[in-house]
PDB file of N, CA and C in Angstrom:
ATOM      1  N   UNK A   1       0.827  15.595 -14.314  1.00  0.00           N
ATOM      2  CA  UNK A   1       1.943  14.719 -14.037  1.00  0.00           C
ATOM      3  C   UNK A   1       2.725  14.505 -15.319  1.00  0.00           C
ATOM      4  N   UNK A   2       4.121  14.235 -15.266  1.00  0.00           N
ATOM      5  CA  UNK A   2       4.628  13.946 -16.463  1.00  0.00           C
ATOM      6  C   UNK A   2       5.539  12.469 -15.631  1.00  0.00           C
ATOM      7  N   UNK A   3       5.594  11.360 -16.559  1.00  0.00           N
ATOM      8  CA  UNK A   3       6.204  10.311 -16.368  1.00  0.00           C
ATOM      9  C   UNK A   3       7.774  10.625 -16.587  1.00  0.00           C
ATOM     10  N   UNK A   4       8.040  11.625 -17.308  1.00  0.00           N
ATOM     11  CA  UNK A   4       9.674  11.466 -17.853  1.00  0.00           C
ATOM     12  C   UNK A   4      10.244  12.737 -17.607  1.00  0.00           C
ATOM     13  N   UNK A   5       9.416  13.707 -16.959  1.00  0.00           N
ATOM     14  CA  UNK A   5      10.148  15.028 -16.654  1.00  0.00           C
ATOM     15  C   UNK A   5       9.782  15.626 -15.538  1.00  0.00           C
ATOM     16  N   UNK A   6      10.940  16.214 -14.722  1.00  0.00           N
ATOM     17  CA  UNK A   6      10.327  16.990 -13.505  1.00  0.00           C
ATOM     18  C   UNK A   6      10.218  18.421 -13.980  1.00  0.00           C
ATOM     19  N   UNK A   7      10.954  19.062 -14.798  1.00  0.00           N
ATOM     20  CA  UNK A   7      10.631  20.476 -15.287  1.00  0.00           C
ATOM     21  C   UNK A   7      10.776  20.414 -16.727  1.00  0.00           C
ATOM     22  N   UNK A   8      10.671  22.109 -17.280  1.00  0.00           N
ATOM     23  CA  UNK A   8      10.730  22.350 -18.755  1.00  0.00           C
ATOM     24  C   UNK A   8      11.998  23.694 -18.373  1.00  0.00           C
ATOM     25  N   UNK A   9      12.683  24.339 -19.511  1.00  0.00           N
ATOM     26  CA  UNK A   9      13.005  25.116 -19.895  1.00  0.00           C
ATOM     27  C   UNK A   9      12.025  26.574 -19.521  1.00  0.00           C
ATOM     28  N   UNK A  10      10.758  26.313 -19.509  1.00  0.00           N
ATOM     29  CA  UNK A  10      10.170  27.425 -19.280  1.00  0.00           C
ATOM     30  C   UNK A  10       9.894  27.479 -17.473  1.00  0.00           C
ATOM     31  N   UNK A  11      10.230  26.696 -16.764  1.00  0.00           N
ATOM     32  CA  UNK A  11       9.674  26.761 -15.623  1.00  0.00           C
ATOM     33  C   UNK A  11       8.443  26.071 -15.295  1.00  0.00           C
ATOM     34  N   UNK A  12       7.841  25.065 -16.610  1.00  0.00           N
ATOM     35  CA  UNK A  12       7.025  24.396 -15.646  1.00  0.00           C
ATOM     36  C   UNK A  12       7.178  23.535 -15.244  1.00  0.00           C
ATOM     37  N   UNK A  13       6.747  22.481 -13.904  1.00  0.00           N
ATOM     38  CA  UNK A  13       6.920  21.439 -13.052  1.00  0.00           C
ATOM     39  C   UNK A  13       5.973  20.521 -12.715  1.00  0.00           C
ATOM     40  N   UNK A  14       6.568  19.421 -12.655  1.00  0.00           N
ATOM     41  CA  UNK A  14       5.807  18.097 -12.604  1.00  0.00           C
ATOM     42  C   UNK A  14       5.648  16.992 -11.378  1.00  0.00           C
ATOM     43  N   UNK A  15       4.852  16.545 -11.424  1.00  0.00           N
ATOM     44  CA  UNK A  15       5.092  15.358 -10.432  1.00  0.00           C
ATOM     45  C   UNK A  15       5.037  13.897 -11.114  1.00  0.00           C
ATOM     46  N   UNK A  16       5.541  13.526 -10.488  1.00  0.00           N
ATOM     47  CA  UNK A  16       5.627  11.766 -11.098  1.00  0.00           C
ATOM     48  C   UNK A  16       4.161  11.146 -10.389  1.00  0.00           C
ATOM     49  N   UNK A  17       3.927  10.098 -11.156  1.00  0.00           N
ATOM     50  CA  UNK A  17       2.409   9.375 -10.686  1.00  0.00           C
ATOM     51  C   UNK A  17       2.630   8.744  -9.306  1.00  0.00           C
ATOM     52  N   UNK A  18       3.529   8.889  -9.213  1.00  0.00           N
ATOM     53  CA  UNK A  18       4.174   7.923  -6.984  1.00  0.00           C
ATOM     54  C   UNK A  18       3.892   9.218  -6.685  1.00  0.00           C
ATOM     55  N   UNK A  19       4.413  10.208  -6.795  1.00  0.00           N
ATOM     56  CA  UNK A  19       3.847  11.389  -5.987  1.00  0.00           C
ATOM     57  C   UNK A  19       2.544  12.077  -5.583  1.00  0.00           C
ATOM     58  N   UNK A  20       2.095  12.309  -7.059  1.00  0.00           N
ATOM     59  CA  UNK A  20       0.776  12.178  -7.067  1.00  0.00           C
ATOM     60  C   UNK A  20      -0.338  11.815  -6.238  1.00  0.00           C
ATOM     61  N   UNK A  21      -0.337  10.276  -6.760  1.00  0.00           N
ATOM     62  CA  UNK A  21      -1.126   9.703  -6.483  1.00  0.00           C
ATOM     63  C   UNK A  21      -1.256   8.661  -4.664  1.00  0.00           C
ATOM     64  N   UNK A  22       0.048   8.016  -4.654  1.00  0.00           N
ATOM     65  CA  UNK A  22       0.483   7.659  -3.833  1.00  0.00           C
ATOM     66  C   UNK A  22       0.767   8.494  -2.500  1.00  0.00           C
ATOM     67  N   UNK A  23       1.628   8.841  -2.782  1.00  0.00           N
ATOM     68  CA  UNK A  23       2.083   9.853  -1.549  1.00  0.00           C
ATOM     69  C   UNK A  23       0.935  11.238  -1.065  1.00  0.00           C
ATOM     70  N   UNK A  24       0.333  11.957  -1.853  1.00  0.00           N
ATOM     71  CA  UNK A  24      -0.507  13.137  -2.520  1.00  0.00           C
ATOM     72  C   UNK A  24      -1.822  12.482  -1.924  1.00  0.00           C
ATOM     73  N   UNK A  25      -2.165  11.297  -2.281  1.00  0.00           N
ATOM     74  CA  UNK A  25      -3.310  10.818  -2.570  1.00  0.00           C
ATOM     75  C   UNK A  25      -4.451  11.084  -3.059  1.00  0.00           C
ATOM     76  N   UNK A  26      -4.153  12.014  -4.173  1.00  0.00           N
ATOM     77  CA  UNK A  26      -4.788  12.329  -5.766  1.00  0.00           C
ATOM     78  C   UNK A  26      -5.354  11.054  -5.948  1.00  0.00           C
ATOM     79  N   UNK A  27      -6.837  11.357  -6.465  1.00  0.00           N
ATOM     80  CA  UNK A  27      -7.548  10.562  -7.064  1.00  0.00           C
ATOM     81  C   UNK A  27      -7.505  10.544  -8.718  1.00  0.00           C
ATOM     82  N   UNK A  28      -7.068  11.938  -9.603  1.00  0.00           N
ATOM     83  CA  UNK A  28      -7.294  12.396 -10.493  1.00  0.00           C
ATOM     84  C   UNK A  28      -6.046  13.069 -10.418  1.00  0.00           C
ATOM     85  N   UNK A  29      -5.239  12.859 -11.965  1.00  0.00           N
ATOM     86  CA  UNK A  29      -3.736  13.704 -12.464  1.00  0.00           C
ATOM     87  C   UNK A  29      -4.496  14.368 -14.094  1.00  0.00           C
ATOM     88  N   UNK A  30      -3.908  14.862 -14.154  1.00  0.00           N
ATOM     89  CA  UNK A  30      -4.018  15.691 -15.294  1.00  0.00           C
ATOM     90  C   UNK A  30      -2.793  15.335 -16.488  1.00  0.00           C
ATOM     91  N   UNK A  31      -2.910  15.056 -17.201  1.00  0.00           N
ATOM     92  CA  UNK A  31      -1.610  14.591 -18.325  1.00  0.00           C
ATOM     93  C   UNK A  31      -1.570  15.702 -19.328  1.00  0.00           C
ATOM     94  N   UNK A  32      -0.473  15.797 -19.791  1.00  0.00           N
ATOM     95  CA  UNK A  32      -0.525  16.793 -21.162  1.00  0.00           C
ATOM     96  C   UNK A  32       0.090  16.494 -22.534  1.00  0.00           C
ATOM     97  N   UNK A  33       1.821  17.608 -22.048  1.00  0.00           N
ATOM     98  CA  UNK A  33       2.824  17.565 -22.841  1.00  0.00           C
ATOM     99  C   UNK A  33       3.540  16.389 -22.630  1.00  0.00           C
ATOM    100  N   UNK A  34       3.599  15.441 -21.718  1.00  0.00           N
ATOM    101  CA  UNK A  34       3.904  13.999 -21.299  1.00  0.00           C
ATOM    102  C   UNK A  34       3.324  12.936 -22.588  1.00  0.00           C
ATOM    103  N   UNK A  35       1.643  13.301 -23.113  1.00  0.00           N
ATOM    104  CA  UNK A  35       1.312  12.391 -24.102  1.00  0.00           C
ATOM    105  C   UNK A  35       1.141  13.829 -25.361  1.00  0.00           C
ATOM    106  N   UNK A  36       0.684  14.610 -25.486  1.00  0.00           N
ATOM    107  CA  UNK A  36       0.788  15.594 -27.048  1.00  0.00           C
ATOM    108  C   UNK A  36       2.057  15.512 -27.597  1.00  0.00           C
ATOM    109  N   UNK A  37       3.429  15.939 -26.687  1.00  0.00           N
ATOM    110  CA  UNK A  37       4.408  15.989 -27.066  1.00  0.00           C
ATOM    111  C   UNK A  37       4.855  14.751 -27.812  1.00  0.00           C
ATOM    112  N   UNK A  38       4.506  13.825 -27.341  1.00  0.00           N
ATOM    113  CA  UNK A  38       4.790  12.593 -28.155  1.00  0.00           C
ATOM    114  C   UNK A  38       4.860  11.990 -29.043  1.00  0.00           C
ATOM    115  N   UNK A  39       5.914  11.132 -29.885  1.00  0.00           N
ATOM    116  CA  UNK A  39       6.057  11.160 -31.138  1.00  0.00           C
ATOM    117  C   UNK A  39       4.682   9.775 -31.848  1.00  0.00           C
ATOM    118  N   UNK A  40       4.238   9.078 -30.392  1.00  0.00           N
ATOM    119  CA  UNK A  40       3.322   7.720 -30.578  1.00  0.00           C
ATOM    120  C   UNK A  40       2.363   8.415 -29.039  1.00  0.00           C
ATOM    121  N   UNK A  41       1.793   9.163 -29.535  1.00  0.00           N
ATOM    122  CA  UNK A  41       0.701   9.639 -28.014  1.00  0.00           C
ATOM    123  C   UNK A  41      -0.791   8.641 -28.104  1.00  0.00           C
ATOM    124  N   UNK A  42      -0.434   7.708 -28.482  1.00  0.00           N
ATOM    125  CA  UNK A  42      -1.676   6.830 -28.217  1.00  0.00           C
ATOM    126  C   UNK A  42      -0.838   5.662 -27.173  1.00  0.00           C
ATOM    127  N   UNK A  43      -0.030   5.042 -27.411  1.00  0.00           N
ATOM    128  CA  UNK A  43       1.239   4.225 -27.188  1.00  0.00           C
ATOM    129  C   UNK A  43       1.514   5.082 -25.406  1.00  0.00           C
ATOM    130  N   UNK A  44       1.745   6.440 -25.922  1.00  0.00           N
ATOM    131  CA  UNK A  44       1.965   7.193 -24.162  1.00  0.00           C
ATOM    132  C   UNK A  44       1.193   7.120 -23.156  1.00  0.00           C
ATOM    133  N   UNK A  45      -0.250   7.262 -23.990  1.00  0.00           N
ATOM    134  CA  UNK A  45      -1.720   7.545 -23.204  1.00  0.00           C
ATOM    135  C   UNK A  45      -1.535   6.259 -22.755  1.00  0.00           C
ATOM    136  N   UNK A  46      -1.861   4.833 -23.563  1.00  0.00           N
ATOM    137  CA  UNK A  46      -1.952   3.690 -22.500  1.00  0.00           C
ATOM    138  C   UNK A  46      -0.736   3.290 -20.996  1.00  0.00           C
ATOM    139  N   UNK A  47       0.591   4.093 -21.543  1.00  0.00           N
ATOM    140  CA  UNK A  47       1.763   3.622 -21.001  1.00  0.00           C
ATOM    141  C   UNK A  47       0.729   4.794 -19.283  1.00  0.00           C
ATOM    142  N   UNK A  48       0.601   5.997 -19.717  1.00  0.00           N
ATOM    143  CA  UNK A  48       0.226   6.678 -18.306  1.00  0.00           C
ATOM    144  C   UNK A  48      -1.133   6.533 -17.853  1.00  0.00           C
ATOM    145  N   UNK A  49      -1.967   5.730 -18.811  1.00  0.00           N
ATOM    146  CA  UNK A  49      -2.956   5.155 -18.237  1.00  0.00           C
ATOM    147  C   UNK A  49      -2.511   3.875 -17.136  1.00  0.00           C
ATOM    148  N   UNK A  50      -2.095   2.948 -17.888  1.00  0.00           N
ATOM    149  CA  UNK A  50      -1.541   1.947 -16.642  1.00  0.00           C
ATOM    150  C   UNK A  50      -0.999   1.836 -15.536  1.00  0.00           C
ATOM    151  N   UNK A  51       0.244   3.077 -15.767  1.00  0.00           N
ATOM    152  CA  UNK A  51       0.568   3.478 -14.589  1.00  0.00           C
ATOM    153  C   UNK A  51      -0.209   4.056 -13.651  1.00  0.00           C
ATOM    154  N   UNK A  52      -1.001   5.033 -14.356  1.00  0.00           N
ATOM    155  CA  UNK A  52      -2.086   5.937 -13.073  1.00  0.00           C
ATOM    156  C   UNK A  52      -2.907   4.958 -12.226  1.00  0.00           C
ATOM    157  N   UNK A  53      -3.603   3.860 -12.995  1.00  0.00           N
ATOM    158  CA  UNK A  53      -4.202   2.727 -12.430  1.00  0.00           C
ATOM    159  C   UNK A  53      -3.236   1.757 -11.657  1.00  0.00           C
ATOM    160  N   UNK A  54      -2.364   1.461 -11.743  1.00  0.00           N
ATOM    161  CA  UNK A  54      -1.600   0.990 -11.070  1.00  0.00           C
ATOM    162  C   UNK A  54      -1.483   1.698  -9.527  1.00  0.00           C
ATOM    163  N   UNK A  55      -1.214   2.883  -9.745  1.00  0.00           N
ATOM    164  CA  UNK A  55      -1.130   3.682  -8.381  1.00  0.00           C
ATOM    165  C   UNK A  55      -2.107   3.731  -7.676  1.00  0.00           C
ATOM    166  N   UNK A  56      -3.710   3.699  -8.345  1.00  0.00           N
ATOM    167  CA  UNK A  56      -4.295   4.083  -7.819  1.00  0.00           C
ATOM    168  C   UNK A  56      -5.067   3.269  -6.977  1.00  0.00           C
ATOM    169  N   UNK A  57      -4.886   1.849  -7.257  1.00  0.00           N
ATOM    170  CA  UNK A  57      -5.228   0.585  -6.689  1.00  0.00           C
ATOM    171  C   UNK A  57      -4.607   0.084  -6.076  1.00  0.00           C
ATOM    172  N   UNK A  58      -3.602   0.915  -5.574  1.00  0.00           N
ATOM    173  CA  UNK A  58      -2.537   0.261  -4.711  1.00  0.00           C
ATOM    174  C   UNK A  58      -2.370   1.030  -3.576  1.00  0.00           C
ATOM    175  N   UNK A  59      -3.203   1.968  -3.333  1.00  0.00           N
ATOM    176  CA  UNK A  59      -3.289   3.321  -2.221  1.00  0.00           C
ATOM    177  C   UNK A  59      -3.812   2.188  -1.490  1.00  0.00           C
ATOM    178  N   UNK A  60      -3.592   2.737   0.071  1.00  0.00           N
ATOM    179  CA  UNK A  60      -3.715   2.317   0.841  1.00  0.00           C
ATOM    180  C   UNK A  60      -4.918   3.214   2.216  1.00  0.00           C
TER     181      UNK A  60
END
């Protein structure tokens, strides 16, 4: 999943954590270039940690 991008320049593609998790009903996302790429990837990790938990406690 990436929080801030649906594609790259190279062709790869993403889903947002509502998709995912919510809609998908993924138990488990995979993160990457969303937190490595990052200029504060500790700061990212909690930002898509919260969110993932957020989603995921809110499935229905």
């Amino acid at each position: 999943v990436n929080m801030d991008a649906k594609t790259d320049n190279a062709g790869q593609q993403w889903r947002d954590l509502d998709e995912a998790v919510t809609r998908q009903q993924n138990d488990i996302v995979i993160v990457g270039r969303g937190v490595t790429a990052s200029a504060t990837p500790i700061q990212e990790l909690t930002r898509y940690r919260e969110a993932a938990w957020a989603a995921l406690t809110s499935k229905s």
